[in-house]
Structures are given as C-alpha cells and as structure tokens.
Protein backbone atom coordinates (compact mmCIF):
# COMPACT_ATOMS: atom_id res chain seq x y z
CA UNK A 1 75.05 -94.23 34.12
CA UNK A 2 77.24 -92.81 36.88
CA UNK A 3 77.33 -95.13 40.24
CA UNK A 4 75.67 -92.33 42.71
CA UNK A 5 72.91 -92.58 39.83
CA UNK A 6 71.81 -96.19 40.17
CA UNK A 7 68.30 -96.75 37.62
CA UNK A 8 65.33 -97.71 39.54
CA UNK A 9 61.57 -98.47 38.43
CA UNK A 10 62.66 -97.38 34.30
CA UNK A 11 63.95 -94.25 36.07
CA UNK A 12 67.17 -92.73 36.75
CA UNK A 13 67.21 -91.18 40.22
CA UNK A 14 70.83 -89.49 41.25
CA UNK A 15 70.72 -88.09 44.85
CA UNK A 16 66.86 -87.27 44.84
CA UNK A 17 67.14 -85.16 41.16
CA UNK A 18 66.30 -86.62 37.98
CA UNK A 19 68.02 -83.89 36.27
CA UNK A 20 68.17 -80.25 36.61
CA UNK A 21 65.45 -80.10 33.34
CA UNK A 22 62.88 -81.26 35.79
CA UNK A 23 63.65 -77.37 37.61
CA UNK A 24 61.01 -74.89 37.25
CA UNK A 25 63.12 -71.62 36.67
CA UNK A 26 59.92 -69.30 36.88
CA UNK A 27 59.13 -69.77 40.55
CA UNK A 28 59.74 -67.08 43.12
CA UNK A 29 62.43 -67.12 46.20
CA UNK A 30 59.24 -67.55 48.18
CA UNK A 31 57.55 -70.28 46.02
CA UNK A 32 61.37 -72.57 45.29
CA UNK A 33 61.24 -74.20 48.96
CA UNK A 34 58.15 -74.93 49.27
CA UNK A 35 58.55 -76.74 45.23
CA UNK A 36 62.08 -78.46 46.70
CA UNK A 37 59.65 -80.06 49.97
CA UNK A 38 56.93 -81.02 47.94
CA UNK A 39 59.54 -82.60 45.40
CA UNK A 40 61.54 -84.41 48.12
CA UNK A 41 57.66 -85.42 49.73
CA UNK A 42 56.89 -87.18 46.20
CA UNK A 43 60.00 -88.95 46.02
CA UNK A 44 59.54 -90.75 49.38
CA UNK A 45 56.24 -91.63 47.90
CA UNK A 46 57.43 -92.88 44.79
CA UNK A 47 59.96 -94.80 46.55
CA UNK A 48 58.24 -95.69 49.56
CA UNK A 49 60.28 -95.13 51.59
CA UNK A 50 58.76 -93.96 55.29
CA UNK A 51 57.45 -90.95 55.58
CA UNK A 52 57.66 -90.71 59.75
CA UNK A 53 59.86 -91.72 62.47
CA UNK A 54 57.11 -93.64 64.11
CA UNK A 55 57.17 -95.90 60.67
CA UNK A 56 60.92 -96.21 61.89
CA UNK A 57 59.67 -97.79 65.00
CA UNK A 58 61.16 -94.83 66.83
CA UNK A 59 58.40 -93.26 69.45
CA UNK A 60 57.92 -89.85 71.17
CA UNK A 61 59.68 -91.43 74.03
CA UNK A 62 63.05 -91.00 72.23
CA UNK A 63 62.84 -87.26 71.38
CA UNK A 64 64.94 -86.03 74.45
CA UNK A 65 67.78 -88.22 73.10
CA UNK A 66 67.02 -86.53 69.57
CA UNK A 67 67.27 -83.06 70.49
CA UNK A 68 70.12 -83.68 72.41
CA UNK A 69 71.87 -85.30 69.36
CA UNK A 70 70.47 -82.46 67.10
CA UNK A 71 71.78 -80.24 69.09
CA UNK A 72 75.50 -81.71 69.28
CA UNK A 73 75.61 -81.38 65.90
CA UNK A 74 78.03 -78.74 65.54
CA UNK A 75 78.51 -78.21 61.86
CA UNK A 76 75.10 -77.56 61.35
CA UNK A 77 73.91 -75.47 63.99
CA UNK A 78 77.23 -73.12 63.59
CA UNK A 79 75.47 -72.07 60.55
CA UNK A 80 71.67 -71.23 61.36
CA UNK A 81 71.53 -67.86 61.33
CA UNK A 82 69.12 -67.51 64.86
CA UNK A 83 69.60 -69.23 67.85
CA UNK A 84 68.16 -72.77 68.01
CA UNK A 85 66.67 -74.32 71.40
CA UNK A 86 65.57 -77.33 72.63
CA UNK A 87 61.96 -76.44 71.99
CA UNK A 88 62.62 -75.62 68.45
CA UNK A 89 64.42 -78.62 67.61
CA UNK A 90 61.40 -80.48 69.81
CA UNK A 91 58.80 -78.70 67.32
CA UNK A 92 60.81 -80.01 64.07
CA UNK A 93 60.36 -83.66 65.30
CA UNK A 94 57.35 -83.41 66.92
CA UNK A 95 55.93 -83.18 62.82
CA UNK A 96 57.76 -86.28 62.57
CA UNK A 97 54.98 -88.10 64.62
CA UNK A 98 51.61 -87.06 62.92
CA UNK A 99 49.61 -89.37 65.21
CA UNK A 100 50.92 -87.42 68.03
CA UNK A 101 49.35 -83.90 68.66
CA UNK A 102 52.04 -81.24 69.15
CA UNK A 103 52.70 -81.47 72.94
C-alpha cells in the first residue's frame, strides 16, 4: 500500500481512484465528464464527506470574498480558455448552496 493510498472501509482509495480498471474506456468525449462528476459525487457520498459549502458553515454572505479569491487565483484562470467574470465564478458557487435559489 503506497502512503497517498491509505485503506479505508475494506477499500483502497488513492486520490479519489480506486484504480484505473474501474475506467469505462467505451464512453464518448461528451459522456467521460459527466462519468468523472458523477464518480467524484459518489465518492463524497461514500465518504461523507459534505456535499455543500453551507454544510461547511460557510453562507451566501461570504461569496463576494470567494469570487474575489477565485479570481486571484492566477494559475488557474491563466489557463481557461474564455474569459471568466465575477458573475461566472458567482454562478459556480451559487450551486454550492442548493437551499439558496440562484440569485
């Protein structure tokens, strides 16, 4: 057992992938995303681990100092290929709040 792949539950998890045999090589382009979310969605399930900020404890009130932190991430925005505003970044975490209606 490598130490990044610590056993948990009769499991072995190692940085969310059990191991690449779990990988379904047929899907499409279109169809591996949408597999990878609903993979990473299980695991937080499995491990409970919360699925929200708001099970953080953080509230809507702190999104303007999450965007702006989002934003001043340099390394990461360099490489989205579109322009990314506040608004956008806004809409990403405002799905991070499912009792709160998109504003």
């Amino acid at each position: 057992m490598h130490a990044l792949c610590p056993a948990r539950g009769g499991e072995q998890i190692c940085l969310g992938l059990r191991s690449a045999a779990d990988a379904d090589t047929r899907l499409s382009e279109e169809q591996k995303p949408h597999a990878l979310v609903d993979y990473f969605s299980a695991l937080v399930q499995r491990l409970q681990l919360p699925a929200s900020l708001e099970a953080l404890g953080i509230s809507p009130d702190h999104l303007p100092y999450l965007v702006d932190a989002a934003l001043d991430v340099q390394r990461l925005m360099k490489n989205v290929p579109m322009a990314v505003t506040a608004d956008d970044v806004r809409a990403v975490y405002l799905t991070l709040f499912p009792s709160h209606p998109a504003q």
